[in-house]
Structures are given as structure tokens and as C-alpha cells.
PDB file of N, CA and C in Angstrom:
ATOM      1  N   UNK A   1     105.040  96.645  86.308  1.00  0.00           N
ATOM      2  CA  UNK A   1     104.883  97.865  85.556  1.00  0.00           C
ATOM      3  C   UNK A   1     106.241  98.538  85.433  1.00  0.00           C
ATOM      4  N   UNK A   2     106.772  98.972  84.289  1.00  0.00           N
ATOM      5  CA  UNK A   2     108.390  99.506  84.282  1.00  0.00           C
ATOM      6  C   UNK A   2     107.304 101.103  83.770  1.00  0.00           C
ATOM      7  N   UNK A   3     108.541 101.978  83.646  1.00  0.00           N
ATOM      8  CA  UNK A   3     108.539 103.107  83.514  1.00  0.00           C
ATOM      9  C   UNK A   3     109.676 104.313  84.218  1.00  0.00           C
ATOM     10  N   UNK A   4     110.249 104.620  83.602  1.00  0.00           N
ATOM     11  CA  UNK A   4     111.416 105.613  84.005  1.00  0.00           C
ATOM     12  C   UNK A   4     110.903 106.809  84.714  1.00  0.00           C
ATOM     13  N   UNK A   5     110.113 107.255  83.874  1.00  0.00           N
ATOM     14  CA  UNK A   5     110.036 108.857  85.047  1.00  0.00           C
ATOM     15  C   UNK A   5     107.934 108.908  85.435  1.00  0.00           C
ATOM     16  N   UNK A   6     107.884 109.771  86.179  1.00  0.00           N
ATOM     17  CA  UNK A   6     106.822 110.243  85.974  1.00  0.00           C
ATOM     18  C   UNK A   6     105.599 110.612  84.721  1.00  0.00           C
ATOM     19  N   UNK A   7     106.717 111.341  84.216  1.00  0.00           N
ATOM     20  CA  UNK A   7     106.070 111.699  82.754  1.00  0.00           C
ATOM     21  C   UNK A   7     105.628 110.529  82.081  1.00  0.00           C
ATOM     22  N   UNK A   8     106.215 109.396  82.170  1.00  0.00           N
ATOM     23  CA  UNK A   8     105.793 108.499  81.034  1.00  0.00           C
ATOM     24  C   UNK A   8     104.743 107.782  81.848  1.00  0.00           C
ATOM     25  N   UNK A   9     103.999 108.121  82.996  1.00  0.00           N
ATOM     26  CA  UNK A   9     102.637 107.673  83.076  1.00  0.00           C
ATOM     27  C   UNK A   9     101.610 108.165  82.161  1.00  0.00           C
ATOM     28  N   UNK A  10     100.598 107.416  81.590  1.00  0.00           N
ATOM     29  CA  UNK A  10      99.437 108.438  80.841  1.00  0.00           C
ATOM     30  C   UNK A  10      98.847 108.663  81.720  1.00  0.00           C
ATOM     31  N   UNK A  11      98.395 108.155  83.098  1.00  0.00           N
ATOM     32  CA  UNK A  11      97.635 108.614  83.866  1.00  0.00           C
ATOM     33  C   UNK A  11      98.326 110.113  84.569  1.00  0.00           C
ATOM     34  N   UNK A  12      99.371 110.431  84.658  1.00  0.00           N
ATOM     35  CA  UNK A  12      99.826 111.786  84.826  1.00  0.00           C
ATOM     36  C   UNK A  12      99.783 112.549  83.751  1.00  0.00           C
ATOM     37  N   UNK A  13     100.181 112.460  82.452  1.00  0.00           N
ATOM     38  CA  UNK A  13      99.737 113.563  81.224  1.00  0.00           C
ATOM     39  C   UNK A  13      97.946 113.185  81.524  1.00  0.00           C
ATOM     40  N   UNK A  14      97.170 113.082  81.817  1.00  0.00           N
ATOM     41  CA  UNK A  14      95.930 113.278  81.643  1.00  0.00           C
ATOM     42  C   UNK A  14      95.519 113.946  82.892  1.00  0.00           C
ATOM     43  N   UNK A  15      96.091 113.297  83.932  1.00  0.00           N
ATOM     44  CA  UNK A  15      95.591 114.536  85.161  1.00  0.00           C
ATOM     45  C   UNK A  15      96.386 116.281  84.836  1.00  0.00           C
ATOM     46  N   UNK A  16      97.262 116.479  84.426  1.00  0.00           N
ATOM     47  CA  UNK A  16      98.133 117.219  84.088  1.00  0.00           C
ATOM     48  C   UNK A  16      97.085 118.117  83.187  1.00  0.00           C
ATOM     49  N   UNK A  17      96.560 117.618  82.081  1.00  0.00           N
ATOM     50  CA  UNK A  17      95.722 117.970  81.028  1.00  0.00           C
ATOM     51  C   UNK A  17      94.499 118.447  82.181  1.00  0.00           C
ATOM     52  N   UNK A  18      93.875 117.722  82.652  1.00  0.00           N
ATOM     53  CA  UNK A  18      92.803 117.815  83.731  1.00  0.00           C
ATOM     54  C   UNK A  18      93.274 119.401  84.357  1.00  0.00           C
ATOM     55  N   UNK A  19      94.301 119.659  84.751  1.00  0.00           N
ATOM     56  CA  UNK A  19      94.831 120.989  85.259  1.00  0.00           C
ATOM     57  C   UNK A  19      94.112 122.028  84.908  1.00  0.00           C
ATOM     58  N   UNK A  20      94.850 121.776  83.004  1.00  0.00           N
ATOM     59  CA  UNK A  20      94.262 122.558  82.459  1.00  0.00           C
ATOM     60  C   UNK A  20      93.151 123.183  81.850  1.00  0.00           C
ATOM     61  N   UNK A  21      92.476 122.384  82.079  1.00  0.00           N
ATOM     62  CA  UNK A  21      90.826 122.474  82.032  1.00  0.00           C
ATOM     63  C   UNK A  21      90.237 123.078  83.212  1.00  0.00           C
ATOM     64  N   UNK A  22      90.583 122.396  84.358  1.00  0.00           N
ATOM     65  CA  UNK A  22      89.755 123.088  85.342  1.00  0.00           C
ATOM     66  C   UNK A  22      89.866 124.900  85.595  1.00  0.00           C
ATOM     67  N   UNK A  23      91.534 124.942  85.084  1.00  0.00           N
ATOM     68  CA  UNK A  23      91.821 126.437  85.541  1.00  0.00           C
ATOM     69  C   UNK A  23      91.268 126.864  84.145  1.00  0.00           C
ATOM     70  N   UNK A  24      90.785 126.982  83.105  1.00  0.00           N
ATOM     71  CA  UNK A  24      90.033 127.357  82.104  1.00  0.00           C
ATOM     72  C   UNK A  24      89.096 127.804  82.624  1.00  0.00           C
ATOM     73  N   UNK A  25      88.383 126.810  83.197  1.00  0.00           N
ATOM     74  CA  UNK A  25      86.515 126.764  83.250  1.00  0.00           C
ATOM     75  C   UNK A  25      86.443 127.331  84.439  1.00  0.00           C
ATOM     76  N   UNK A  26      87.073 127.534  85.065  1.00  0.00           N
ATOM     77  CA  UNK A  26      87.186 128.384  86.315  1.00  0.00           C
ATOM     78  C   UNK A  26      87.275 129.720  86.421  1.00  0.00           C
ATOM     79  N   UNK A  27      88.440 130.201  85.455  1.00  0.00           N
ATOM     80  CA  UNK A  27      88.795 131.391  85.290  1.00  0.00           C
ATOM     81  C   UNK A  27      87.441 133.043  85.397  1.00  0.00           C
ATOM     82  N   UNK A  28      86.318 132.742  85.047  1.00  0.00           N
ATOM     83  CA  UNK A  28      85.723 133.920  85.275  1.00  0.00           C
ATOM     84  C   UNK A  28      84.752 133.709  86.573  1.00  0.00           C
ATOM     85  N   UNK A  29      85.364 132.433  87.621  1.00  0.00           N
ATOM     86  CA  UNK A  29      84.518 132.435  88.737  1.00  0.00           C
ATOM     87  C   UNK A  29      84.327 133.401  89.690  1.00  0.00           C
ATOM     88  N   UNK A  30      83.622 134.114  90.312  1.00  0.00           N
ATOM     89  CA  UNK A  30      83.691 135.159  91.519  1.00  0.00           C
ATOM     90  C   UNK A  30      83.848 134.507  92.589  1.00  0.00           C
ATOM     91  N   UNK A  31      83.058 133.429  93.025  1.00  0.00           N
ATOM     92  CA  UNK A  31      83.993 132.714  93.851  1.00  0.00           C
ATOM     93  C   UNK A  31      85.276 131.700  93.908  1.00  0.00           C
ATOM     94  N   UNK A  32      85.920 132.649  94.733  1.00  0.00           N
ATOM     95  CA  UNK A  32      87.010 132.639  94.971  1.00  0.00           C
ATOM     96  C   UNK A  32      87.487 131.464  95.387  1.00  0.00           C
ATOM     97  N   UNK A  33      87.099 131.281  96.498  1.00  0.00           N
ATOM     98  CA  UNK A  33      86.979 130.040  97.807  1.00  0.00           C
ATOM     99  C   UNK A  33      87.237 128.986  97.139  1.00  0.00           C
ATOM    100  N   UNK A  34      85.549 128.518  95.918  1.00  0.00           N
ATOM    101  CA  UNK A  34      85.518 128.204  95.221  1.00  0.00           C
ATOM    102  C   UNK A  34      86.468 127.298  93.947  1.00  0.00           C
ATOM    103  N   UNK A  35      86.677 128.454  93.621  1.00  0.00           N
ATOM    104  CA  UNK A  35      87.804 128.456  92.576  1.00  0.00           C
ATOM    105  C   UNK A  35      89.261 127.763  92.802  1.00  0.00           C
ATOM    106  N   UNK A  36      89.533 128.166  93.966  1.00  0.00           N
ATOM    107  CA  UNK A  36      90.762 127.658  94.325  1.00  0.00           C
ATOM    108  C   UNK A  36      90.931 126.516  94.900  1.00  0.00           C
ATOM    109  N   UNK A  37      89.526 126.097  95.734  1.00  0.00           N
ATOM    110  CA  UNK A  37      89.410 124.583  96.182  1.00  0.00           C
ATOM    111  C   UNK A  37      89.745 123.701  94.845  1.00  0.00           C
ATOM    112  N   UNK A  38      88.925 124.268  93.907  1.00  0.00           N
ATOM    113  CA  UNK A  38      88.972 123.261  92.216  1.00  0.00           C
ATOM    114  C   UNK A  38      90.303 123.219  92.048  1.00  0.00           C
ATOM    115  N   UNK A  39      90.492 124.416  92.299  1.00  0.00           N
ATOM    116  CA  UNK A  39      92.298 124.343  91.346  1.00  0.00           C
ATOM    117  C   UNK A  39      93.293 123.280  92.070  1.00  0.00           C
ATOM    118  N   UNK A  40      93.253 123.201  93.651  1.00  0.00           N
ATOM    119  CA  UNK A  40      93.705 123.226  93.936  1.00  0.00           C
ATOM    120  C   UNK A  40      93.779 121.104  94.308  1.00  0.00           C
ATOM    121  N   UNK A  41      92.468 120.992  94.642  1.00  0.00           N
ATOM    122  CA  UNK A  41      92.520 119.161  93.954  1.00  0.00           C
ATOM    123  C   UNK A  41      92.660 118.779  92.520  1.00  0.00           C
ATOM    124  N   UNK A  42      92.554 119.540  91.802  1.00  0.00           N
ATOM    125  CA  UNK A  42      93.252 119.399  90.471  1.00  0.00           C
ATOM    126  C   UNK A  42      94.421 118.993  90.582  1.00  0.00           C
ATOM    127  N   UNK A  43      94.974 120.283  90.930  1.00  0.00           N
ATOM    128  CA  UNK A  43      96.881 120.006  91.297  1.00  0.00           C
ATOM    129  C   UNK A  43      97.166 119.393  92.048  1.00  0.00           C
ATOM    130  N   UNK A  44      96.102 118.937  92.871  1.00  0.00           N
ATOM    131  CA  UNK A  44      96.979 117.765  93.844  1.00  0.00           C
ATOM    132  C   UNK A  44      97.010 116.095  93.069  1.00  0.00           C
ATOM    133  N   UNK A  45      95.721 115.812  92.033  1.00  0.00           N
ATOM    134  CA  UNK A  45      95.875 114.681  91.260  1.00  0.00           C
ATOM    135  C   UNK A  45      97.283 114.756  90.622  1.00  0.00           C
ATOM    136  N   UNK A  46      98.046 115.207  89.833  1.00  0.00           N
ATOM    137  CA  UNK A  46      98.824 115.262  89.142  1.00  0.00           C
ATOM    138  C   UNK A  46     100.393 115.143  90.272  1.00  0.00           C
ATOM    139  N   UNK A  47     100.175 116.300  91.375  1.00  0.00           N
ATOM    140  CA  UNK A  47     101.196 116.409  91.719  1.00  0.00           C
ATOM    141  C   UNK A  47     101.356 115.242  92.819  1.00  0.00           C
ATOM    142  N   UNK A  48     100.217 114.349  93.135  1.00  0.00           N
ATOM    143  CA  UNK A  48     100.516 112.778  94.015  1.00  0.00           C
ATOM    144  C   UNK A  48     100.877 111.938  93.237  1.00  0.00           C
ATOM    145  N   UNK A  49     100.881 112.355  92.456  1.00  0.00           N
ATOM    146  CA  UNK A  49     101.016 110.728  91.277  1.00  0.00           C
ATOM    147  C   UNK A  49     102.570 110.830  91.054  1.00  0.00           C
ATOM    148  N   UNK A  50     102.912 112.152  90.683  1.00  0.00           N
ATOM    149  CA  UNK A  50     104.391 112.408  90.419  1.00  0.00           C
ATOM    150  C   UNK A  50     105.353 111.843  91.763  1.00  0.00           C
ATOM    151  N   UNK A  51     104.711 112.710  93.098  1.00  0.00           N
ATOM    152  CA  UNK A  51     105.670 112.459  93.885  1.00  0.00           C
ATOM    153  C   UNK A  51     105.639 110.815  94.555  1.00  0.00           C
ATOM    154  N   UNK A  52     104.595 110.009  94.423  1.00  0.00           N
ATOM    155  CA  UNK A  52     104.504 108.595  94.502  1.00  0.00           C
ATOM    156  C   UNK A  52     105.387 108.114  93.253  1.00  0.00           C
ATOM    157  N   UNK A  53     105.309 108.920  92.394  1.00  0.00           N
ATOM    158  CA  UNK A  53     106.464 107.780  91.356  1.00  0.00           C
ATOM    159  C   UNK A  53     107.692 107.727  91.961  1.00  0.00           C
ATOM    160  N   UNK A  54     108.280 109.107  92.612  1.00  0.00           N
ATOM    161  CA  UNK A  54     109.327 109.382  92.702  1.00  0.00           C
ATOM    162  C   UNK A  54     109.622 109.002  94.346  1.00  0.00           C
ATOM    163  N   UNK A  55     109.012 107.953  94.874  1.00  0.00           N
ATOM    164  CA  UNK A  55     109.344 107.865  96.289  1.00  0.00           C
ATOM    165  C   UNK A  55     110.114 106.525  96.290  1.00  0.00           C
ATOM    166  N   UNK A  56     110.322 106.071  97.461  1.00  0.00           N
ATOM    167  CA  UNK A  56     111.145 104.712  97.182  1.00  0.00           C
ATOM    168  C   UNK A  56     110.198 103.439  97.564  1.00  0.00           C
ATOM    169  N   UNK A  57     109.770 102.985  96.634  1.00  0.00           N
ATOM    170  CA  UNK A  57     109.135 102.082  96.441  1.00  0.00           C
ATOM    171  C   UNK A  57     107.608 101.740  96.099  1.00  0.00           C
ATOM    172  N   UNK A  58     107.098 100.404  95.956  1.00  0.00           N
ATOM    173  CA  UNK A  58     105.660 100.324  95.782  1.00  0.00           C
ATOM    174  C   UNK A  58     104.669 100.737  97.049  1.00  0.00           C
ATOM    175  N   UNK A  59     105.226 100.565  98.033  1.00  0.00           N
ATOM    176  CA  UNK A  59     103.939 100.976  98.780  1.00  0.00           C
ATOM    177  C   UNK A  59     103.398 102.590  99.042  1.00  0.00           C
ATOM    178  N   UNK A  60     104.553 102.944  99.271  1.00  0.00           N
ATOM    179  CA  UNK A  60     104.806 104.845  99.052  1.00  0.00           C
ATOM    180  C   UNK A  60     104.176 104.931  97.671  1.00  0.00           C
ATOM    181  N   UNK A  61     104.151 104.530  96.496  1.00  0.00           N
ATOM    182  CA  UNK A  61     103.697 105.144  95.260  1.00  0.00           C
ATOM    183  C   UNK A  61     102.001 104.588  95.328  1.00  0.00           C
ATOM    184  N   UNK A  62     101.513 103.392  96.196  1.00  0.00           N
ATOM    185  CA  UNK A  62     100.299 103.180  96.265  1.00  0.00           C
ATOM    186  C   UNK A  62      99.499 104.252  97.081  1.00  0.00           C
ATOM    187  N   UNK A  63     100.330 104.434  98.257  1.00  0.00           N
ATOM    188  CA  UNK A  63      99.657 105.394  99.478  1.00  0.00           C
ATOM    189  C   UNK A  63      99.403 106.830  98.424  1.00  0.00           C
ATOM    190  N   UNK A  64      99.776 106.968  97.541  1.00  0.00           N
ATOM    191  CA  UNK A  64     100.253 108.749  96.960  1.00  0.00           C
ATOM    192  C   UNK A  64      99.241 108.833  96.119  1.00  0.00           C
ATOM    193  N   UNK A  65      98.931 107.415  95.268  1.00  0.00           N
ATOM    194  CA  UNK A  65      98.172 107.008  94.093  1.00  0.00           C
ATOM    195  C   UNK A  65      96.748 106.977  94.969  1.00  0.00           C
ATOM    196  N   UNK A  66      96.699 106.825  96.123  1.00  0.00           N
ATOM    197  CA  UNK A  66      95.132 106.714  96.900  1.00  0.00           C
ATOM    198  C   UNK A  66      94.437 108.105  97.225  1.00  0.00           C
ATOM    199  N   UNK A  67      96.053 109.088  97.649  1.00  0.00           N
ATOM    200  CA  UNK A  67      95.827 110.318  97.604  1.00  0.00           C
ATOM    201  C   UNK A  67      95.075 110.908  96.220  1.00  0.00           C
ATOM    202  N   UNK A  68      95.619 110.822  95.492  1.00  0.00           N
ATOM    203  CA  UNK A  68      94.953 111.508  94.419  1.00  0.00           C
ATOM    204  C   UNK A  68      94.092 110.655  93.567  1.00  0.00           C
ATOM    205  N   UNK A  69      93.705 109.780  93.722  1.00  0.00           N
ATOM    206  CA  UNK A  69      92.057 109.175  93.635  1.00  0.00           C
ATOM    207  C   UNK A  69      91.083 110.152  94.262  1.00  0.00           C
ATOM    208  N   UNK A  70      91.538 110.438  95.798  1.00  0.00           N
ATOM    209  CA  UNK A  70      90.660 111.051  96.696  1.00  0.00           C
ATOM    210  C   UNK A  70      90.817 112.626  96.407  1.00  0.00           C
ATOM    211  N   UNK A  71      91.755 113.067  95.731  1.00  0.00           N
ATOM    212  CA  UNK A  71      91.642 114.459  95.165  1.00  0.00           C
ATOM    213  C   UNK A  71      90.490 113.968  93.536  1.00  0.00           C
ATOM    214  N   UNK A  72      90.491 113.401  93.375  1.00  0.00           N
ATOM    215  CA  UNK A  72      89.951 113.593  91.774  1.00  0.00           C
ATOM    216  C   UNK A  72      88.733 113.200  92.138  1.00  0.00           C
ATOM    217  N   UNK A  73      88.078 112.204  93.021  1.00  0.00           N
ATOM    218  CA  UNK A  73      86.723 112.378  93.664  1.00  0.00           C
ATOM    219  C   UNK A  73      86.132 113.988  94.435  1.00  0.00           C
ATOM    220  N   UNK A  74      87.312 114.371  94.627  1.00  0.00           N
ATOM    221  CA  UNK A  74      86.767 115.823  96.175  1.00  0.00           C
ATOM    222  C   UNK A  74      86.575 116.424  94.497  1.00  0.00           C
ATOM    223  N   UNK A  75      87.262 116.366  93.567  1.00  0.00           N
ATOM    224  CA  UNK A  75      87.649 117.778  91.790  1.00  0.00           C
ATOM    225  C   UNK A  75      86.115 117.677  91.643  1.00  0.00           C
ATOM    226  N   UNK A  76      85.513 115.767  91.343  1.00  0.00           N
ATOM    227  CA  UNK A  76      84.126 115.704  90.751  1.00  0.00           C
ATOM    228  C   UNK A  76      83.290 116.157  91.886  1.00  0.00           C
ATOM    229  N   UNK A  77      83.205 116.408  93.051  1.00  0.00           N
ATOM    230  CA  UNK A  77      82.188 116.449  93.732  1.00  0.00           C
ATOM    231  C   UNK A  77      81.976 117.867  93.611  1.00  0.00           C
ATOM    232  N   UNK A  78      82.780 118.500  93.699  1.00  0.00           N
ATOM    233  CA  UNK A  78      82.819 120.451  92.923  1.00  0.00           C
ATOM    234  C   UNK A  78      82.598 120.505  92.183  1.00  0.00           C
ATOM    235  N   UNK A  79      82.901 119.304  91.018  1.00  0.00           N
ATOM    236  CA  UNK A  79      82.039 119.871  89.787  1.00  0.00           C
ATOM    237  C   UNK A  79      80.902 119.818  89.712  1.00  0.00           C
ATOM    238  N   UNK A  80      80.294 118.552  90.168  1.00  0.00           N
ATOM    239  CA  UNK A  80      78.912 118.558  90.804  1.00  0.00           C
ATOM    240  C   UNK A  80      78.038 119.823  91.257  1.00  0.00           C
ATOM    241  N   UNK A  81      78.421 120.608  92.493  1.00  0.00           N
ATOM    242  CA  UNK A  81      78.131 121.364  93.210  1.00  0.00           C
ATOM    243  C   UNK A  81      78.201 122.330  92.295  1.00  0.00           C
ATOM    244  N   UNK A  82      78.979 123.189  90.964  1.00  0.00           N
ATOM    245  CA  UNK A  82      79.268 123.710  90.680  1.00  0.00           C
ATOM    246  C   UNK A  82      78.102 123.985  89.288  1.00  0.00           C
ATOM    247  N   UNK A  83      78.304 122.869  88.993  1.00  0.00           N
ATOM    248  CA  UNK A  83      77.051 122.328  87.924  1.00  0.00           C
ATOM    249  C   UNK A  83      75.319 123.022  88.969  1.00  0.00           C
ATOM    250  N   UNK A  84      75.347 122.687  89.705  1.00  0.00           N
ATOM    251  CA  UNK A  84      74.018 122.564  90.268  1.00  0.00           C
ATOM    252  C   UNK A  84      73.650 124.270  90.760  1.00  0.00           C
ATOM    253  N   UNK A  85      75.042 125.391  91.146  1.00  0.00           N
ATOM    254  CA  UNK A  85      74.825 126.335  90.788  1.00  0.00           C
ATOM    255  C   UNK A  85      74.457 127.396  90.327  1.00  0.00           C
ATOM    256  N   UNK A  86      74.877 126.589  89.129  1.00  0.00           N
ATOM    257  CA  UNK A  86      74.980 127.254  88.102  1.00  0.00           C
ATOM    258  C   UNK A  86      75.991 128.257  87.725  1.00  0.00           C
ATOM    259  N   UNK A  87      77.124 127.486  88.149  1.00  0.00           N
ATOM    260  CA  UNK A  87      78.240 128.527  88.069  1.00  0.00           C
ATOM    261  C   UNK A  87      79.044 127.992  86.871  1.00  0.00           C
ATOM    262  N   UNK A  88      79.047 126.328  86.302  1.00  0.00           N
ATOM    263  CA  UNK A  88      79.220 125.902  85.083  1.00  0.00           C
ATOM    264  C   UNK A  88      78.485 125.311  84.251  1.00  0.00           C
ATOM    265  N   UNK A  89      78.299 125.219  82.877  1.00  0.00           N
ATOM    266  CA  UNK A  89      77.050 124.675  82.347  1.00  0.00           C
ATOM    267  C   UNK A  89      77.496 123.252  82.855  1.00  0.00           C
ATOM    268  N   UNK A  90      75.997 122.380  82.449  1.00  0.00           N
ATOM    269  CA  UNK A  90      76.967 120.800  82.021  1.00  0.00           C
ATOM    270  C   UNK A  90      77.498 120.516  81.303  1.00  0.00           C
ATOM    271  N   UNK A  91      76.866 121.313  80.126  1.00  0.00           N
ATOM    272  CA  UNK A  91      78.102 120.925  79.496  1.00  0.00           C
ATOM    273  C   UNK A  91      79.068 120.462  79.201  1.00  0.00           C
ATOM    274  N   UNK A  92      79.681 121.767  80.278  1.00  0.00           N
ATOM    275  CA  UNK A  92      81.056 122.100  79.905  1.00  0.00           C
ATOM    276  C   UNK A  92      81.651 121.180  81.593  1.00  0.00           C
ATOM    277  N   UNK A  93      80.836 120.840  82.486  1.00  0.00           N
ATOM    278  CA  UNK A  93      81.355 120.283  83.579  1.00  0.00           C
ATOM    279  C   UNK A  93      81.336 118.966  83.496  1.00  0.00           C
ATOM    280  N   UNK A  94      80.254 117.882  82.611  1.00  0.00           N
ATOM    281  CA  UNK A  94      79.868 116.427  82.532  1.00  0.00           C
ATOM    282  C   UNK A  94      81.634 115.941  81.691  1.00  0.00           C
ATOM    283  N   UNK A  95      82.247 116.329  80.796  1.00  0.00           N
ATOM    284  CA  UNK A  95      83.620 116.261  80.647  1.00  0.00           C
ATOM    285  C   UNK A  95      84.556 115.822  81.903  1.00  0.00           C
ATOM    286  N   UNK A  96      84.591 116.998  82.748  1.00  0.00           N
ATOM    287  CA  UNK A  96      85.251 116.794  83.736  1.00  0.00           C
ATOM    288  C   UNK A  96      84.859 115.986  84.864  1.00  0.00           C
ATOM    289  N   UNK A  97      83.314 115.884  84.889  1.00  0.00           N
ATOM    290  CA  UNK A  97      83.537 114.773  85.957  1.00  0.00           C
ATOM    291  C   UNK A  97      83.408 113.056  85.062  1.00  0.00           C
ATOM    292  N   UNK A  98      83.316 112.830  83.689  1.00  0.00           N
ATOM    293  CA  UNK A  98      83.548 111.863  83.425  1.00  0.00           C
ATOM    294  C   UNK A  98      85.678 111.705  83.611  1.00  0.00           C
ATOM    295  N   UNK A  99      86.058 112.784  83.080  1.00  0.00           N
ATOM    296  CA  UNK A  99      87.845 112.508  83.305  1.00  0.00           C
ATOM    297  C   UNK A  99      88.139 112.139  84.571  1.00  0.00           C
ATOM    298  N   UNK A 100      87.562 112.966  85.805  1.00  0.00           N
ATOM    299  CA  UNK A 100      87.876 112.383  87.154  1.00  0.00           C
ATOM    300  C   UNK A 100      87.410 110.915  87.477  1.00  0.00           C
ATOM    301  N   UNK A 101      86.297 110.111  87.119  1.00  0.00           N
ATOM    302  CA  UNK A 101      85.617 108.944  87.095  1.00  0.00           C
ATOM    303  C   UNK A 101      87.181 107.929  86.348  1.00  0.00           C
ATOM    304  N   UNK A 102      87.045 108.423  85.253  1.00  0.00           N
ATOM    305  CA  UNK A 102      88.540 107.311  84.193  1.00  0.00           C
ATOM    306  C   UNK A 102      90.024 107.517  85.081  1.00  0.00           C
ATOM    307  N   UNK A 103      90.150 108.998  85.491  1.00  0.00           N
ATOM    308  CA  UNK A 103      91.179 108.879  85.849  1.00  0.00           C
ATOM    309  C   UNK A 103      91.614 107.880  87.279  1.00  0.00           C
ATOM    310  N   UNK A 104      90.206 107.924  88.449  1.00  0.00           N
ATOM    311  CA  UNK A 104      89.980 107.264  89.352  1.00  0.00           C
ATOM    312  C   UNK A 104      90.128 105.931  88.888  1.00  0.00           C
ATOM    313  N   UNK A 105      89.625 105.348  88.072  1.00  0.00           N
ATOM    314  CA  UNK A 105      89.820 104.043  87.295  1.00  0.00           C
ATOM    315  C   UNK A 105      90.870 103.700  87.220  1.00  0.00           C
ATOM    316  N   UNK A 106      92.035 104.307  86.498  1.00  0.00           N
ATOM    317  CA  UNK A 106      92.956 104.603  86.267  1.00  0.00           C
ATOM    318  C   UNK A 106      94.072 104.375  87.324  1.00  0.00           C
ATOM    319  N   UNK A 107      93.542 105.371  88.527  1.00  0.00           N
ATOM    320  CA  UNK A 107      94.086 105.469  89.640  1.00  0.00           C
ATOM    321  C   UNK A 107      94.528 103.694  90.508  1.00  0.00           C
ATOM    322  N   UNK A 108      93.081 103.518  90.336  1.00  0.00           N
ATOM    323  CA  UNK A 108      92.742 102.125  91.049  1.00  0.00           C
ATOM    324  C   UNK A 108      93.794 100.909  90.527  1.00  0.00           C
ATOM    325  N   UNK A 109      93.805 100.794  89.060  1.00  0.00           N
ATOM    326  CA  UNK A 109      94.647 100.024  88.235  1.00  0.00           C
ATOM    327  C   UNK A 109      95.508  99.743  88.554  1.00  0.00           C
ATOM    328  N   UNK A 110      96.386 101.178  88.427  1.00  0.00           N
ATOM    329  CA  UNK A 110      97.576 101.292  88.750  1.00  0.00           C
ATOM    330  C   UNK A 110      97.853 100.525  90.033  1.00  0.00           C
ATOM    331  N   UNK A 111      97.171 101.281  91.498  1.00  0.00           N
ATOM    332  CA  UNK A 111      97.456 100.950  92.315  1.00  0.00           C
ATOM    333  C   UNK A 111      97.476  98.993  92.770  1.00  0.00           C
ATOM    334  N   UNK A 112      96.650  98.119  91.956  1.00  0.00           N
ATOM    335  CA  UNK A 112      96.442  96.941  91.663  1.00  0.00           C
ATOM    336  C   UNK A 112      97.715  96.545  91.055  1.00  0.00           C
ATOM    337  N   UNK A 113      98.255  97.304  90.056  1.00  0.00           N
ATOM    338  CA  UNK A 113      99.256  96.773  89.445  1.00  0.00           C
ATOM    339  C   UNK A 113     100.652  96.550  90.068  1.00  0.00           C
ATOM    340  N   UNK A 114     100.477  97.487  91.135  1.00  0.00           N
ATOM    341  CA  UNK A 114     102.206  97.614  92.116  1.00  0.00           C
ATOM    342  C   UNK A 114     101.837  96.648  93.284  1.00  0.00           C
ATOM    343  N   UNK A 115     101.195  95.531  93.142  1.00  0.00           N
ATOM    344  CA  UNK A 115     100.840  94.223  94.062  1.00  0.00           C
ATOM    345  C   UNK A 115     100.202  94.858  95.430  1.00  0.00           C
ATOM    346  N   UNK A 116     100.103  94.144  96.181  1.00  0.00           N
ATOM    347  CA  UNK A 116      99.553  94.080  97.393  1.00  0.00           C
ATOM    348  C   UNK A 116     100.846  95.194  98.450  1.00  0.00           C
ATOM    349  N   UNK A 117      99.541  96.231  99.284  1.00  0.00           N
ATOM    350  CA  UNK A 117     100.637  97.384  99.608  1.00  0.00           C
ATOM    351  C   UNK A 117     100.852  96.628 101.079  1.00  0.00           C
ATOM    352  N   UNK A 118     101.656  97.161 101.881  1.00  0.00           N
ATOM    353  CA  UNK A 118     101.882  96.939 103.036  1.00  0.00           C
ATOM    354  C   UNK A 118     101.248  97.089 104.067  1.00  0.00           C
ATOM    355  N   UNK A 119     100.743  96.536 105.530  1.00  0.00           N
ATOM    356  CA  UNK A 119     100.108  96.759 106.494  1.00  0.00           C
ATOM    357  C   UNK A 119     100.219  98.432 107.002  1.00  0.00           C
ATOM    358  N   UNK A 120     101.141  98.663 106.391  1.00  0.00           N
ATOM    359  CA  UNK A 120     101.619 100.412 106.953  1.00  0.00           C
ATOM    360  C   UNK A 120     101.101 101.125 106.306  1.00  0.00           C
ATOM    361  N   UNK A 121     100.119 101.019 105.188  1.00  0.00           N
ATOM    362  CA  UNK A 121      99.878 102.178 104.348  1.00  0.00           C
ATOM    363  C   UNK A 121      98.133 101.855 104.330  1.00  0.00           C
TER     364      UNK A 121
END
């Protein structure tokens, strides 16, 4: 897999995008707690992927890429919970937990694609 920076993953412009959705649909939540748990595995999909690009080597960018699989599963399981609420329609939440599902996909790929990781990770 070549690629120069971060940015030129699509799987980072889409978690990135993912950001911005969640802090949308969030925005008139009263819970708080809530709210910020979402926001806050949101930003961690985007921001593991970046700092695994930027580490030295494949196994560091697999370990980072596992991290934020496991943030974009914890994003859907809130949306879940959130859905069942009734604090978002489905609407407007079945979006986001299909993006966390592709992006996990996504996630997995990738991590397949940088070969077999090391006994250390």
C-alpha cells in the first residue's frame, strides 16, 4: 500500500466526515456524559488512523488501525443505545451505524494489507 500522508487515506477523510456528523446529531443532547462519550470515539477513529500512519512502521500503524476499529464499534454501540432512547431518530442514527460497520471493514482491510503484524502488537 503506498501513500504519502495521512490525508490521502479515504478511510481517514470518511472517519473525519464521521466527526462531523456525530457532533451535528449530537448537538441538542442534554446528556452530556453522553454526548461527549460519542464525540469523543468519533475523534478517536480519525485521530488513530492518522497517528498510526505517522508512526514508524507497519506494525505500529496496525496496532493504531485496531484502536480505532474498536473506537468505531464503542461510536455504533452509542448509537445503538441512543437510538433505543430515544434521544436520536433512526433515521438519522441507522447512517451512522452503517458508516461505523464500512469504516470497520475498512479498518480490517487496511490492517490485512500492511502484512502480518508482529508478536508485539
Amino acid at each position: 500500500m503506498s501513500y504519502r500522508s495521512f490525508e490521502d487515506l479515504e478511510v481517514w477523510r470518511r472517519a473525519r466526515a464521521l466527526v462531523r456528523e456525530v457532533y451535528r446529531c449530537t448537538g441538542s443532547f442534554k446528556d452530556w456524559s453522553l454526548r461527549d462519550q460519542m464525540r469523543r470515539a468519533a475523534v478517536s477513529v480519525a485521530s488513530n488512523i492518522a497517528e498510526g500512519a505517522e508512526r514508524n512502521g507497519n506494525s505500529e500503524f496496525q496496532h493504531f488501525l485496531g484502536i480505532a476499529k474498536g473506537s468505531a464499534a464503542e461510536l455504533r454501540t452509542q448509537v445503538y443505545l441512543t437510538v433505543d432512547l430515544g434521544l436520536v431518530a433512526e433515521a438519522e442514527g441507522k447512517p451512522i451505524i452503517e458508516e461505523t460497520k464500512q469504516l470497520g471493514a475498512m479498518l480490517e482491510g487496511l490492517r490485512k494489507s500492511l502484512g502480518r503484524p508482529s508478536a508485539s502488537t
